[in-house]
C-alpha atoms as a PDB file:
ATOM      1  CA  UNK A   1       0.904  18.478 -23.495  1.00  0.00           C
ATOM      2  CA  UNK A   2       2.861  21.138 -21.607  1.00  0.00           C
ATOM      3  CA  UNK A   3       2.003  22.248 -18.432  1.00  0.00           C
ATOM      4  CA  UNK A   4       1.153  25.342 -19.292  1.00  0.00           C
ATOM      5  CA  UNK A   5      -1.404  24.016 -21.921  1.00  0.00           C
ATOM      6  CA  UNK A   6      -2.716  21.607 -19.170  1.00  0.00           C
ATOM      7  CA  UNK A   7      -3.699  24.384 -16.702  1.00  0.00           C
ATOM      8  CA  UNK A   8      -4.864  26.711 -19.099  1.00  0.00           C
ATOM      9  CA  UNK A   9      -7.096  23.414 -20.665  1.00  0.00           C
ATOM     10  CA  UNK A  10      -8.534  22.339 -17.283  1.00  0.00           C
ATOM     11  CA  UNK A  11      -8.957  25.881 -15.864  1.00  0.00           C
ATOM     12  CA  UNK A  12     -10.503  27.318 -19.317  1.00  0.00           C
ATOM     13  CA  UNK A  13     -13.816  25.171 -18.128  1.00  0.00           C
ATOM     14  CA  UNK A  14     -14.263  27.492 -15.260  1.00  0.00           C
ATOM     15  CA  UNK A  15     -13.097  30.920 -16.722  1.00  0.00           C
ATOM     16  CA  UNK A  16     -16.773  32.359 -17.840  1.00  0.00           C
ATOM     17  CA  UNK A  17     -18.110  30.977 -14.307  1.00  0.00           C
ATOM     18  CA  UNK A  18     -18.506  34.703 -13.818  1.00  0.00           C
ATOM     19  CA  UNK A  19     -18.109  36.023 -17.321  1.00  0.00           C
ATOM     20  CA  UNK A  20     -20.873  34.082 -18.219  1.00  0.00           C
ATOM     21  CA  UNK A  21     -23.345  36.266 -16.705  1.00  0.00           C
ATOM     22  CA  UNK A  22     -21.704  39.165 -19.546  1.00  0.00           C
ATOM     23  CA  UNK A  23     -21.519  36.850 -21.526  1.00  0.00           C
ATOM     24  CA  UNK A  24     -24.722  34.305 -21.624  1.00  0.00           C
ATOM     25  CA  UNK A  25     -24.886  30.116 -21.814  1.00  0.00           C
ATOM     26  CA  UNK A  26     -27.003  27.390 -21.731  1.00  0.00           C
ATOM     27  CA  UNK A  27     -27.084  26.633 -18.499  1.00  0.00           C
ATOM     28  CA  UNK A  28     -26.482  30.504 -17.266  1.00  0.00           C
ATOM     29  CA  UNK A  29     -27.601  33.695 -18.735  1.00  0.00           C
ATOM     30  CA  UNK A  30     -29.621  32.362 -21.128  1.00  0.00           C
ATOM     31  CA  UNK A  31     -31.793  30.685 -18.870  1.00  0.00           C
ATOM     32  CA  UNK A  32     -30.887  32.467 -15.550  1.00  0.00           C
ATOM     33  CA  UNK A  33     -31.633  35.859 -17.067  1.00  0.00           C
ATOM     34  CA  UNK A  34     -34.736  34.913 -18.815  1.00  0.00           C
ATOM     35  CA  UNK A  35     -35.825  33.165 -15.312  1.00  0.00           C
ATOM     36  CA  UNK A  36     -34.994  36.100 -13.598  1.00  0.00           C
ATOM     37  CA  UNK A  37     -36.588  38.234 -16.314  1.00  0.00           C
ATOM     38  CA  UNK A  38     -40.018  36.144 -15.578  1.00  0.00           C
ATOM     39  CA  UNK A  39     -39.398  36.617 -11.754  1.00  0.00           C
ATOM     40  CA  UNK A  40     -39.907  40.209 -12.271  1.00  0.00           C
ATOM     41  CA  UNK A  41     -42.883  40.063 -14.660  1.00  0.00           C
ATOM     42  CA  UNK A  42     -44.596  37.883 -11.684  1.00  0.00           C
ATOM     43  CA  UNK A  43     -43.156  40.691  -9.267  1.00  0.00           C
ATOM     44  CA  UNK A  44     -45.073  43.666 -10.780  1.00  0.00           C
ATOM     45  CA  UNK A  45     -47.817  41.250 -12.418  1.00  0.00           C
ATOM     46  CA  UNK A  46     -48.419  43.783 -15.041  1.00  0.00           C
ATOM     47  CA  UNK A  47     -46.933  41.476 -18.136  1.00  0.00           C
ATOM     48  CA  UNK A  48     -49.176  39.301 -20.219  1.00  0.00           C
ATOM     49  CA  UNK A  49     -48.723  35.551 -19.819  1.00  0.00           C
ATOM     50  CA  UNK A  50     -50.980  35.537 -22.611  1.00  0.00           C
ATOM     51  CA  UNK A  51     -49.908  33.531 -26.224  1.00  0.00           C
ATOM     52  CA  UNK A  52     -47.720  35.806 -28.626  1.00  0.00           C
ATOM     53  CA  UNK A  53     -50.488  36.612 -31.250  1.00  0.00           C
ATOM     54  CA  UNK A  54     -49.800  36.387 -34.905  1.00  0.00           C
ATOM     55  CA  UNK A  55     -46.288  35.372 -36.471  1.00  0.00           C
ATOM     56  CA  UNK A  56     -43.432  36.009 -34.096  1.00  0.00           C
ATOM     57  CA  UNK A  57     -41.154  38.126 -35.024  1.00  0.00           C
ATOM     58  CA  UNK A  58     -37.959  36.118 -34.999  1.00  0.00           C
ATOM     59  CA  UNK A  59     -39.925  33.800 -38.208  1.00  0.00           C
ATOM     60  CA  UNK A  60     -39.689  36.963 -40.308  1.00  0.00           C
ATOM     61  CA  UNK A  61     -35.965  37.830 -39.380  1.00  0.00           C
ATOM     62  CA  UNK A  62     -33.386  36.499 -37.630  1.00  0.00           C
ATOM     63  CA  UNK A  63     -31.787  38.907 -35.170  1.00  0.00           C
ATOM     64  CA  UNK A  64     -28.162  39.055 -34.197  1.00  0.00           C
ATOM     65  CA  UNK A  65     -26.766  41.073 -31.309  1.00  0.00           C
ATOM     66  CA  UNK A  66     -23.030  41.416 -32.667  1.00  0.00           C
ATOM     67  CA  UNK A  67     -21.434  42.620 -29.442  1.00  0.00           C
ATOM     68  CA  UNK A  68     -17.948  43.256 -28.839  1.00  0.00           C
ATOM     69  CA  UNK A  69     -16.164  43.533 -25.263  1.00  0.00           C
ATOM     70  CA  UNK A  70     -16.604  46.274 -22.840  1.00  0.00           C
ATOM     71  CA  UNK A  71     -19.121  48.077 -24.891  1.00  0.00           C
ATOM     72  CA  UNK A  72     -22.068  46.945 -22.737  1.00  0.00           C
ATOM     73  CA  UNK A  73     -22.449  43.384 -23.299  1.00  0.00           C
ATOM     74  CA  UNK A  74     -23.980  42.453 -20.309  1.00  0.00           C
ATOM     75  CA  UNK A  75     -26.047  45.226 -20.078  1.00  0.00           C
ATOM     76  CA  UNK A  76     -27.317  44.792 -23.813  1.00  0.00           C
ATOM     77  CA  UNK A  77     -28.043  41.039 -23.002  1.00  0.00           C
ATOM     78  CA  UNK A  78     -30.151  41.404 -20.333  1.00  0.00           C
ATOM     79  CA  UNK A  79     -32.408  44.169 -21.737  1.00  0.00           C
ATOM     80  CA  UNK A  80     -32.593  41.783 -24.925  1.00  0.00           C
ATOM     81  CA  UNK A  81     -33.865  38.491 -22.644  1.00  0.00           C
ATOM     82  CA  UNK A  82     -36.215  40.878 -20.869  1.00  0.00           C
ATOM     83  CA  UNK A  83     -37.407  41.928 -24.401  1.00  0.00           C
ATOM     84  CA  UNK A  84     -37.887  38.578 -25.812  1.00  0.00           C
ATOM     85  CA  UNK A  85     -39.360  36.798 -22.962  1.00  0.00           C
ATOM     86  CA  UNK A  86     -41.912  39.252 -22.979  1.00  0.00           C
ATOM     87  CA  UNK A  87     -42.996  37.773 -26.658  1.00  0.00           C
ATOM     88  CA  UNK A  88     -42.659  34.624 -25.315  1.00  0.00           C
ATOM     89  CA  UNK A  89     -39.553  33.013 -27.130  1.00  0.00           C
ATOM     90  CA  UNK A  90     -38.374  29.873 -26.574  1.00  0.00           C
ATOM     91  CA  UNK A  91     -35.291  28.957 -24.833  1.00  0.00           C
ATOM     92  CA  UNK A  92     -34.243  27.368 -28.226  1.00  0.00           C
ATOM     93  CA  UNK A  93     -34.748  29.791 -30.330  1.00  0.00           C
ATOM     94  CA  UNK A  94     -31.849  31.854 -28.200  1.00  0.00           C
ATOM     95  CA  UNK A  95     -28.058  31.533 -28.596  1.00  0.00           C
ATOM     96  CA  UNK A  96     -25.004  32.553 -28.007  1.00  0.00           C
ATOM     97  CA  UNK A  97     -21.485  32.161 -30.031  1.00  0.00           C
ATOM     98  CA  UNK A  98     -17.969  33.055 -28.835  1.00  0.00           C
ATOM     99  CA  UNK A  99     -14.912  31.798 -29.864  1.00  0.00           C
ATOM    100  CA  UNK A 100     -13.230  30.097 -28.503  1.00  0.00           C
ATOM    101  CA  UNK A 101     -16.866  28.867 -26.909  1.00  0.00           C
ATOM    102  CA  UNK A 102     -15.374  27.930 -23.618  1.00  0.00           C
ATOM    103  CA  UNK A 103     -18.555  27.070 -21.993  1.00  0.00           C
ATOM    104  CA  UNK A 104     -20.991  29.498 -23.424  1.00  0.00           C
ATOM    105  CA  UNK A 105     -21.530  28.874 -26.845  1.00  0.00           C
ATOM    106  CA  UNK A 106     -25.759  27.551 -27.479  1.00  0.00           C
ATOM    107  CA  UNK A 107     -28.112  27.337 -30.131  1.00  0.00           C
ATOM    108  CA  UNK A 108     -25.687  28.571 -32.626  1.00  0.00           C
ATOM    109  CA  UNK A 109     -27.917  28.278 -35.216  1.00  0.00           C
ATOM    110  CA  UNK A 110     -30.901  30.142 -33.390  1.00  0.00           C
ATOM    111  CA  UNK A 111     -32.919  32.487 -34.873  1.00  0.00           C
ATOM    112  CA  UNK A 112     -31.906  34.938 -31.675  1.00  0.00           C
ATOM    113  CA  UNK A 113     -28.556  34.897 -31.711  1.00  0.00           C
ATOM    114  CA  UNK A 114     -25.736  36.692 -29.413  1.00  0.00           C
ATOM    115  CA  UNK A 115     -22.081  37.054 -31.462  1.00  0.00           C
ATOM    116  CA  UNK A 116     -19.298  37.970 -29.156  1.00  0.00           C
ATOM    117  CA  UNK A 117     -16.406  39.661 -29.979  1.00  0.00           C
ATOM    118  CA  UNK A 118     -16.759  38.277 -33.472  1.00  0.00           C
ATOM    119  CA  UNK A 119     -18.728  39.942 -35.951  1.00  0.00           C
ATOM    120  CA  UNK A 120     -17.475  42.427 -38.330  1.00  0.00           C
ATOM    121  CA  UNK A 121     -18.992  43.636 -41.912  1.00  0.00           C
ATOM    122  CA  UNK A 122     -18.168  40.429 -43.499  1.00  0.00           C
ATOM    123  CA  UNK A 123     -19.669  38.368 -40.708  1.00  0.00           C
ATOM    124  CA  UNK A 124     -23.161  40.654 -40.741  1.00  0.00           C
ATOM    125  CA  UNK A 125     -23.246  40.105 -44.600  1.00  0.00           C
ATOM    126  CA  UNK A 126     -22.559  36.125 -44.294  1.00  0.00           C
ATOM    127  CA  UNK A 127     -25.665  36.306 -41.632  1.00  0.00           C
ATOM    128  CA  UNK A 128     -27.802  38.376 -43.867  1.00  0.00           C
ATOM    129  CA  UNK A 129     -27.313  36.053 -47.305  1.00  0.00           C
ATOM    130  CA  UNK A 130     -27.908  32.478 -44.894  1.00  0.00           C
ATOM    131  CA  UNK A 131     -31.348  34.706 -43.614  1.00  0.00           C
ATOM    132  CA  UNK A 132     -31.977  35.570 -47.065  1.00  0.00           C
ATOM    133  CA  UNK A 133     -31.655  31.767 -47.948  1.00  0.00           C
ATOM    134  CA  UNK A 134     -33.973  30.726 -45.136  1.00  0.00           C
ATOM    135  CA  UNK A 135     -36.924  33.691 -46.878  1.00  0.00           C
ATOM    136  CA  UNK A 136     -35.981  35.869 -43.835  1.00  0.00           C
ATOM    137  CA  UNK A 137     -34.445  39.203 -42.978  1.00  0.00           C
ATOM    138  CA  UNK A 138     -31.868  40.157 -40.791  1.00  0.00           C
ATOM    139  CA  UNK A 139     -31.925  42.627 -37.954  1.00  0.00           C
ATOM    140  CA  UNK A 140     -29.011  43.569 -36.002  1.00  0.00           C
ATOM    141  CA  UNK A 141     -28.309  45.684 -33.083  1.00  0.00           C
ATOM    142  CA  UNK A 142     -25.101  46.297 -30.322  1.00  0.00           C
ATOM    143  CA  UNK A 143     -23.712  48.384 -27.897  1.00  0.00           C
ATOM    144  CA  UNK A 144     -21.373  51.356 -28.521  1.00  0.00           C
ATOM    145  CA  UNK A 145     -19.161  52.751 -26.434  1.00  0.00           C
ATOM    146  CA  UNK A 146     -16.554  55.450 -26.654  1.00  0.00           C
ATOM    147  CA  UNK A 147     -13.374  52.948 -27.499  1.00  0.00           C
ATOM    148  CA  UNK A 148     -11.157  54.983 -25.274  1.00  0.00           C
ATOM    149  CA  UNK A 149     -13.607  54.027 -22.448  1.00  0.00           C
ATOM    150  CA  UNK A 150     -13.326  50.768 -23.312  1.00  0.00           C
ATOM    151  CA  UNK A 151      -9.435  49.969 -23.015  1.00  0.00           C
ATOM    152  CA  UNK A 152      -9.913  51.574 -19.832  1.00  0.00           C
ATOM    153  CA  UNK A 153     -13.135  49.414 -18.762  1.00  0.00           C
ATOM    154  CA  UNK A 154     -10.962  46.341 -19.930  1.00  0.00           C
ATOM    155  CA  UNK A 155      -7.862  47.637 -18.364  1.00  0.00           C
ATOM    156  CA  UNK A 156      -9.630  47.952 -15.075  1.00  0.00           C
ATOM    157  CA  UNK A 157     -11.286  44.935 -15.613  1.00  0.00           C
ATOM    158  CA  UNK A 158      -8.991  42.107 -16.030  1.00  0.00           C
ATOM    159  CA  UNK A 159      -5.681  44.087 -13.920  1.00  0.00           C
ATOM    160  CA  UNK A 160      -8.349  42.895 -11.165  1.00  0.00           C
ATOM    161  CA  UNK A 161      -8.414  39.504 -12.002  1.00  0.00           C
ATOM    162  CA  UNK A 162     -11.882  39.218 -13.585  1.00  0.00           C
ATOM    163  CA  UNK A 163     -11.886  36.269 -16.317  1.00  0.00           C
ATOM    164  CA  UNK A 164      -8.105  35.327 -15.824  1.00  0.00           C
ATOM    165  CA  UNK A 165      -8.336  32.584 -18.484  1.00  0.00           C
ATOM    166  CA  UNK A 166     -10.061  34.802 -21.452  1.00  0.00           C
ATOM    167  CA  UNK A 167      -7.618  34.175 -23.915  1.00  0.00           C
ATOM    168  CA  UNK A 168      -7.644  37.438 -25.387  1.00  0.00           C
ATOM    169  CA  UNK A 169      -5.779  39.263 -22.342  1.00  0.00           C
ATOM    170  CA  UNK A 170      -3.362  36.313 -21.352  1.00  0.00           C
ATOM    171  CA  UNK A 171      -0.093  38.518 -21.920  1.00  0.00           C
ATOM    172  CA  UNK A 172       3.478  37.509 -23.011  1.00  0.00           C
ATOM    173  CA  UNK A 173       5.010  35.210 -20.219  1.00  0.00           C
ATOM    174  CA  UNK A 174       2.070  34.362 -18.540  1.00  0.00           C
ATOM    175  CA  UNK A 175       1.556  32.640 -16.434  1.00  0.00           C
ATOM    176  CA  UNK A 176       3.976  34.798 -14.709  1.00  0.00           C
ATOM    177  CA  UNK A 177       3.068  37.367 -16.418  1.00  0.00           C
ATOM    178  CA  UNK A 178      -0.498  38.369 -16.015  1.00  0.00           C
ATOM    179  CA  UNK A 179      -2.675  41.679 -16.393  1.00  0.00           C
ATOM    180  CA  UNK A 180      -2.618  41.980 -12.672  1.00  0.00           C
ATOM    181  CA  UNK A 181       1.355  41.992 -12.324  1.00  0.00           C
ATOM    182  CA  UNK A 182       1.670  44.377 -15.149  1.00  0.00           C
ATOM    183  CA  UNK A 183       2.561  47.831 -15.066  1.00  0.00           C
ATOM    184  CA  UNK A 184      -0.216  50.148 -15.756  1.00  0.00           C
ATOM    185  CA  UNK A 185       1.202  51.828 -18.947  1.00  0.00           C
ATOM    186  CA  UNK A 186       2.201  48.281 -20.344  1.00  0.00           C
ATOM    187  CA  UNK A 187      -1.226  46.979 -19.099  1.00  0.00           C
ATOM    188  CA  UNK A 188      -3.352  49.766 -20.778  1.00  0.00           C
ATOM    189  CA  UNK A 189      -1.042  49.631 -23.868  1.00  0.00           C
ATOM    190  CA  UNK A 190      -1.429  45.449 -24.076  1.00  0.00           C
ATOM    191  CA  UNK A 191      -5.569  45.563 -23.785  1.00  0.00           C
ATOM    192  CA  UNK A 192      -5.499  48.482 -25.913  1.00  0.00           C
ATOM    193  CA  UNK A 193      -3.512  46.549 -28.481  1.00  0.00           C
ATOM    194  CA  UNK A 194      -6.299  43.593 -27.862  1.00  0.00           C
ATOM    195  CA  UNK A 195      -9.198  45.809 -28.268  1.00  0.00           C
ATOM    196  CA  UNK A 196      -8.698  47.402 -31.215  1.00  0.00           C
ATOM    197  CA  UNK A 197      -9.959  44.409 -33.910  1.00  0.00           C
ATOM    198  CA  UNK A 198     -13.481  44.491 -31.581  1.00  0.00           C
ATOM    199  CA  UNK A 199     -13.191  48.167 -31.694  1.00  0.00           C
ATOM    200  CA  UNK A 200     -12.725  48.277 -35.525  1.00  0.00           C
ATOM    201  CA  UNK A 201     -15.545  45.874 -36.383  1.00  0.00           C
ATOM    202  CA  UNK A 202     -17.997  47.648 -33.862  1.00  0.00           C
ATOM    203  CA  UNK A 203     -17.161  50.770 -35.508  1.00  0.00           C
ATOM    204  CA  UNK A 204     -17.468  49.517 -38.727  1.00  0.00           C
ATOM    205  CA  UNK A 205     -20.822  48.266 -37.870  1.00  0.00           C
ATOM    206  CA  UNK A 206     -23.036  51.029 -35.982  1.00  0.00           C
ATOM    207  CA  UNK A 207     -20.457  54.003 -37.327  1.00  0.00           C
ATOM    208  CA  UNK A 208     -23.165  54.506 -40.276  1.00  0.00           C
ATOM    209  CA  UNK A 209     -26.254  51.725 -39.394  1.00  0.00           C
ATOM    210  CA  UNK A 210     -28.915  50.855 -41.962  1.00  0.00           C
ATOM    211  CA  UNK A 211     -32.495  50.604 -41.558  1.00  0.00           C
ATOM    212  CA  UNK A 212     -32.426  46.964 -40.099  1.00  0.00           C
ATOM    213  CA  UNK A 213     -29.349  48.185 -38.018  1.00  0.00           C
ATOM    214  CA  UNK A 214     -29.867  49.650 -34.621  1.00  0.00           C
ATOM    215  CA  UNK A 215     -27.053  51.026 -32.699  1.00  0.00           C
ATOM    216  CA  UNK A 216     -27.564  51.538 -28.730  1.00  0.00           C
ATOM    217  CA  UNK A 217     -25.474  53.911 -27.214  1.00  0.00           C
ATOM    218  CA  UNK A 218     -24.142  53.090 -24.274  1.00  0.00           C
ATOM    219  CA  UNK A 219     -23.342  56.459 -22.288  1.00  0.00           C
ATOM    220  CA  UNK A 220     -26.980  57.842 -23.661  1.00  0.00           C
ATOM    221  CA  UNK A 221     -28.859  54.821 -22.686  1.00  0.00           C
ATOM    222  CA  UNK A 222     -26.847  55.093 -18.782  1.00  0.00           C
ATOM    223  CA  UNK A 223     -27.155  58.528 -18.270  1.00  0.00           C
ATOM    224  CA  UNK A 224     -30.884  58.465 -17.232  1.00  0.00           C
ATOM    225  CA  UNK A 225     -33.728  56.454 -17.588  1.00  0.00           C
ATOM    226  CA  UNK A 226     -35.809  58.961 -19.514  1.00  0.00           C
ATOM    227  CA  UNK A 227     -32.898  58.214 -21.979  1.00  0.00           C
ATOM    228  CA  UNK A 228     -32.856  54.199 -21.948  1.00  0.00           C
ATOM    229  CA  UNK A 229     -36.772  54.711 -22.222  1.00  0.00           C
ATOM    230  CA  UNK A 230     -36.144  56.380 -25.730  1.00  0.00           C
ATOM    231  CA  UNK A 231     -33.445  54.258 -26.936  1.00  0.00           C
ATOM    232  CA  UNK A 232     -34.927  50.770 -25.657  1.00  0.00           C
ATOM    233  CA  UNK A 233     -38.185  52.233 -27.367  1.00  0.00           C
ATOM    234  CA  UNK A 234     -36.692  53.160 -30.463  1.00  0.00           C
ATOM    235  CA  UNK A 235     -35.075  49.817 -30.445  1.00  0.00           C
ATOM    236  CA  UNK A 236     -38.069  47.857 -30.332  1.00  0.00           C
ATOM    237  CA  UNK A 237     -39.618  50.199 -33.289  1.00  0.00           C
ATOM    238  CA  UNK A 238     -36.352  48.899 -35.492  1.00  0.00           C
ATOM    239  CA  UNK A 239     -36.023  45.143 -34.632  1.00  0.00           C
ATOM    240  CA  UNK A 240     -39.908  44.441 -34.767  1.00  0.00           C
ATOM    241  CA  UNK A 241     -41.973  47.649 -36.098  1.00  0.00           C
ATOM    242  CA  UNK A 242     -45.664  46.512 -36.154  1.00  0.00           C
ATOM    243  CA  UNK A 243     -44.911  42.717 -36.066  1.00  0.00           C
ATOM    244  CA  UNK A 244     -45.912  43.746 -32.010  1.00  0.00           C
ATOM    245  CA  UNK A 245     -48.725  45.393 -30.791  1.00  0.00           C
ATOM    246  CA  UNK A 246     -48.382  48.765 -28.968  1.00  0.00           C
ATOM    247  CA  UNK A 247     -49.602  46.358 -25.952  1.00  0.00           C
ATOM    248  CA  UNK A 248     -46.249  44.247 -26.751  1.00  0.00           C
ATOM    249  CA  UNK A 249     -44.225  47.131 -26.987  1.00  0.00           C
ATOM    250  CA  UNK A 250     -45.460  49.106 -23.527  1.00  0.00           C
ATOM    251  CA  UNK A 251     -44.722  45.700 -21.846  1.00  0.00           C
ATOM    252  CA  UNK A 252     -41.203  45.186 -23.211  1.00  0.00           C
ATOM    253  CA  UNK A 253     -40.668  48.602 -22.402  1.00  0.00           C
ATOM    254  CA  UNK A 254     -41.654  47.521 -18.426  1.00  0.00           C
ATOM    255  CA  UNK A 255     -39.748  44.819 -18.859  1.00  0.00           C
ATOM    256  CA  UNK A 256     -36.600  46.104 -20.108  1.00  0.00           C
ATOM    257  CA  UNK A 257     -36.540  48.855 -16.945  1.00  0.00           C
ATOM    258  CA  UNK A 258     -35.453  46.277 -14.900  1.00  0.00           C
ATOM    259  CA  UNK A 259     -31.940  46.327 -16.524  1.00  0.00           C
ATOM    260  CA  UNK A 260     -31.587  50.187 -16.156  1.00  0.00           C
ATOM    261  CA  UNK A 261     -29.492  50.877 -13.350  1.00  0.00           C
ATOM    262  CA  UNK A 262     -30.905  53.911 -12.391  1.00  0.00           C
ATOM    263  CA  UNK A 263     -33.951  52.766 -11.264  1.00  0.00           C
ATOM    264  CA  UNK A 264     -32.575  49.402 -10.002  1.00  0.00           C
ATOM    265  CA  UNK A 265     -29.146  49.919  -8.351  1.00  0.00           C
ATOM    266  CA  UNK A 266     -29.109  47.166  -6.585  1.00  0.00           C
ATOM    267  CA  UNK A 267     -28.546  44.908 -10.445  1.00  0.00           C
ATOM    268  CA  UNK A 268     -24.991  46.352 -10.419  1.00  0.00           C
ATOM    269  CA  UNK A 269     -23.181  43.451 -11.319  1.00  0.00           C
ATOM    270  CA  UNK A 270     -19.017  42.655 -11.256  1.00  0.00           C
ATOM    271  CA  UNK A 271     -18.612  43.754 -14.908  1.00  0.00           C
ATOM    272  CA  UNK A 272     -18.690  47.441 -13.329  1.00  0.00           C
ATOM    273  CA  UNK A 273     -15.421  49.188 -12.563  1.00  0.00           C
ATOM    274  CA  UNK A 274     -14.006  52.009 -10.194  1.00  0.00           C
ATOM    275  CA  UNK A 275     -14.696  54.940 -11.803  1.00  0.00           C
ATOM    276  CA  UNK A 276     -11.187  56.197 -10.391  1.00  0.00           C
ATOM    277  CA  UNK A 277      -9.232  53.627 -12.199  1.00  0.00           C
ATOM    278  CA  UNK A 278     -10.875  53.845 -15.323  1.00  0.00           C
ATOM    279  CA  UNK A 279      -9.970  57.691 -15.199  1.00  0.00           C
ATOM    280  CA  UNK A 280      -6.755  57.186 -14.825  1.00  0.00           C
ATOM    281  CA  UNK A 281      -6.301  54.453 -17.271  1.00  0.00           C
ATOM    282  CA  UNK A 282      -7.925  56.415 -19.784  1.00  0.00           C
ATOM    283  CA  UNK A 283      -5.598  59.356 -18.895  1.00  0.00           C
ATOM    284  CA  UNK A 284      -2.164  56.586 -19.381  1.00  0.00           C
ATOM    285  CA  UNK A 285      -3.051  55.118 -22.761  1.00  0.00           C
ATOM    286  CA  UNK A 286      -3.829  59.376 -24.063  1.00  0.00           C
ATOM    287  CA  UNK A 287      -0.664  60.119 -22.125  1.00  0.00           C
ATOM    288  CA  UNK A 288       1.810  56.870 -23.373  1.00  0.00           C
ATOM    289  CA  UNK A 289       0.372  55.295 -25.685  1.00  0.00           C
ATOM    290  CA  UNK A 290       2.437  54.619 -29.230  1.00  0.00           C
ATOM    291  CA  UNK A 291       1.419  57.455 -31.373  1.00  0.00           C
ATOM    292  CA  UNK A 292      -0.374  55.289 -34.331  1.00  0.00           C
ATOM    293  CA  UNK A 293      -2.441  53.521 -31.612  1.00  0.00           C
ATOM    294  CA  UNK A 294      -3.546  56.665 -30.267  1.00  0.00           C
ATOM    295  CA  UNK A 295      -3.921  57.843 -33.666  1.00  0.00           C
ATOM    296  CA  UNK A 296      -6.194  54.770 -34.649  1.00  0.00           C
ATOM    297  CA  UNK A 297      -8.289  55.201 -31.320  1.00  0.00           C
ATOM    298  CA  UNK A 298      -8.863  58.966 -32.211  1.00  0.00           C
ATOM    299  CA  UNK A 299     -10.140  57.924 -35.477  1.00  0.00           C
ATOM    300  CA  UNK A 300     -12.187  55.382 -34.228  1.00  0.00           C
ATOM    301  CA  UNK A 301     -13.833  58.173 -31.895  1.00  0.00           C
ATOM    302  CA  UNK A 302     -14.393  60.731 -34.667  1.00  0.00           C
ATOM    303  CA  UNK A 303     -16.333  58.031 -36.635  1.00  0.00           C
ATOM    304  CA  UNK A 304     -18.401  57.253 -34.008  1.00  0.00           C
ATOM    305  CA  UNK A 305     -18.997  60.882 -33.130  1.00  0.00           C
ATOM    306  CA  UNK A 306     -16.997  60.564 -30.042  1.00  0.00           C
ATOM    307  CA  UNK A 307     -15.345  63.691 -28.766  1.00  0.00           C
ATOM    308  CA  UNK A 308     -11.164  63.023 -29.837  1.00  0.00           C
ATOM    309  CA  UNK A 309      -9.749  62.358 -26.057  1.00  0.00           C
END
């Protein structure tokens, strides 16, 4: 084994120690969050602890959250264990997949499951036959985010040293070469380069979403809380209609405010970035970047009804 294999097998144990909070595990978000999440309903005291009545949801359909980098994940994952804790779900019947799984991946096969940076069309319709097979539905929802936003986000993100071992954004040469040592333009023009199969597939996903197919917008959703009110409301209406009662869905509205940063501040979390870098980085890879990159990004924005810039 070469050296550089060694490190990057010994170190790759320790590289979602804080990208596991994004990105949820067994021992972390999945149970951290949801024990935070039941922290908070104790705080207010206005949640149920009360039995879900009637069949739970996640019997009649499985749900995926097919996520994709520096659209929101973290964001998306803790309104979703705020949500579901709320109906009382068990820890097994959450997951998480990744690849590769470093140390995150749990409960694969749960009926709640998070997919990371993995799903695309073929993936959904793989999930929706093996639902099919079990006599179940599917529902899926994600994040979207303007994809120019998000080469910056990631940009800004790892040229800072956050999750130095995610394979995805270990350049040419490393380890002497690394995001942080890079020049900007390369550095923007390398994670754009990385992005763009997430980028296709969550375009490909929410660009035109069916009626078991919810697509949260990330800039609406942050812009105030009267808009994540509507779109964490209109979420709940798609993944579980009137399998909850109005009850259920007033409480895992409640519940969900305590991800919405405008109201709670203080739950900004590393995944954020200076607002200053991102600008600029957003302003290299539209300034330098190789024209049929830019050209794919632009198209990319149009079907997601982004503004082309």
């Amino acid at each position: 084994m070469s050296a550089v294999v060694a490190k990057l097998w010994l170190l790759a144990l320790s590289i979602y120690s804080v990208a596991c909070a994004e990105e949820s595990c067994e021992s972390c978000a999945t149970n951290l969050i949801q024990k935070k999440a039941l922290a908070r309903f104790s705080e207010t005291r206005s949640v149920s602890n009360k039995s879900h009545i009637g069949t739970n949801p996640w019997d009649v359909y499985d749900y995926l959250a097919a996520v994709h980098h520096k659209s929101g994940i973290y964001f998306l994952h803790k309104i979703a264990v705020y949500m579901f804790s709320t109906l009382q779900i068990r820890d097994e019947d959450v997951g998480t997949i990744i690849t590769p799984c470093y140390t995150v991946c749990a409960n694969t096969q749960a009926p709640v499951l998070f997919m990371i940076d993995m799903a695309g069309p073929e993936t959904i319709q793989r999930k929706r036959e093996a639902a099919k097979a079990k006599g179940k539905g599917l529902k899926v929802y994600g994040t979207v985010r303007d994809p120019v936003t998000m080469v910056a986000s990631a940009y800004c993100y790892h040229s800072r040293g956050e999750e130095a071992l995610n394979v995805m954004f270990l350049p040419p040469g490393w380890p002497e070469v690394t995001m942080q040592t890079m020049a900007m333009q390369d550095g923007v023009t390398f994670a754009a380069r990385q992005m763009m199969p997430m980028v296709a597939n969550m375009t490909s996903l929410y660009e035109k979403p069916d009626k078991d197919t919810y697509r949260f917008d990330y800039e609406r959703a942050t812009a105030s809380s009267e808009n994540f009110d509507e779109m964490v409301s209109n979420m709940l209406d798609v993944l579980f209609g009137t399998m909850i009662s109005p009850d259920q869905k007033s409480k895992c509205l409640e519940a969900a405010a305590w991800a919405d940063l405008r109201r709670h501040p203080d739950e900004t979390d590393e995944h954020t970035n200076n607002e200053d870098c991102e600008a600029e980085a957003r302003q290299v890879f539209l300034d330098s970047a190789p024209a049929d990159m830019l050209a794919a990004y632009r198209d990319f924005q149009r079907r997601l009804g982004y503004p082309m810039g």
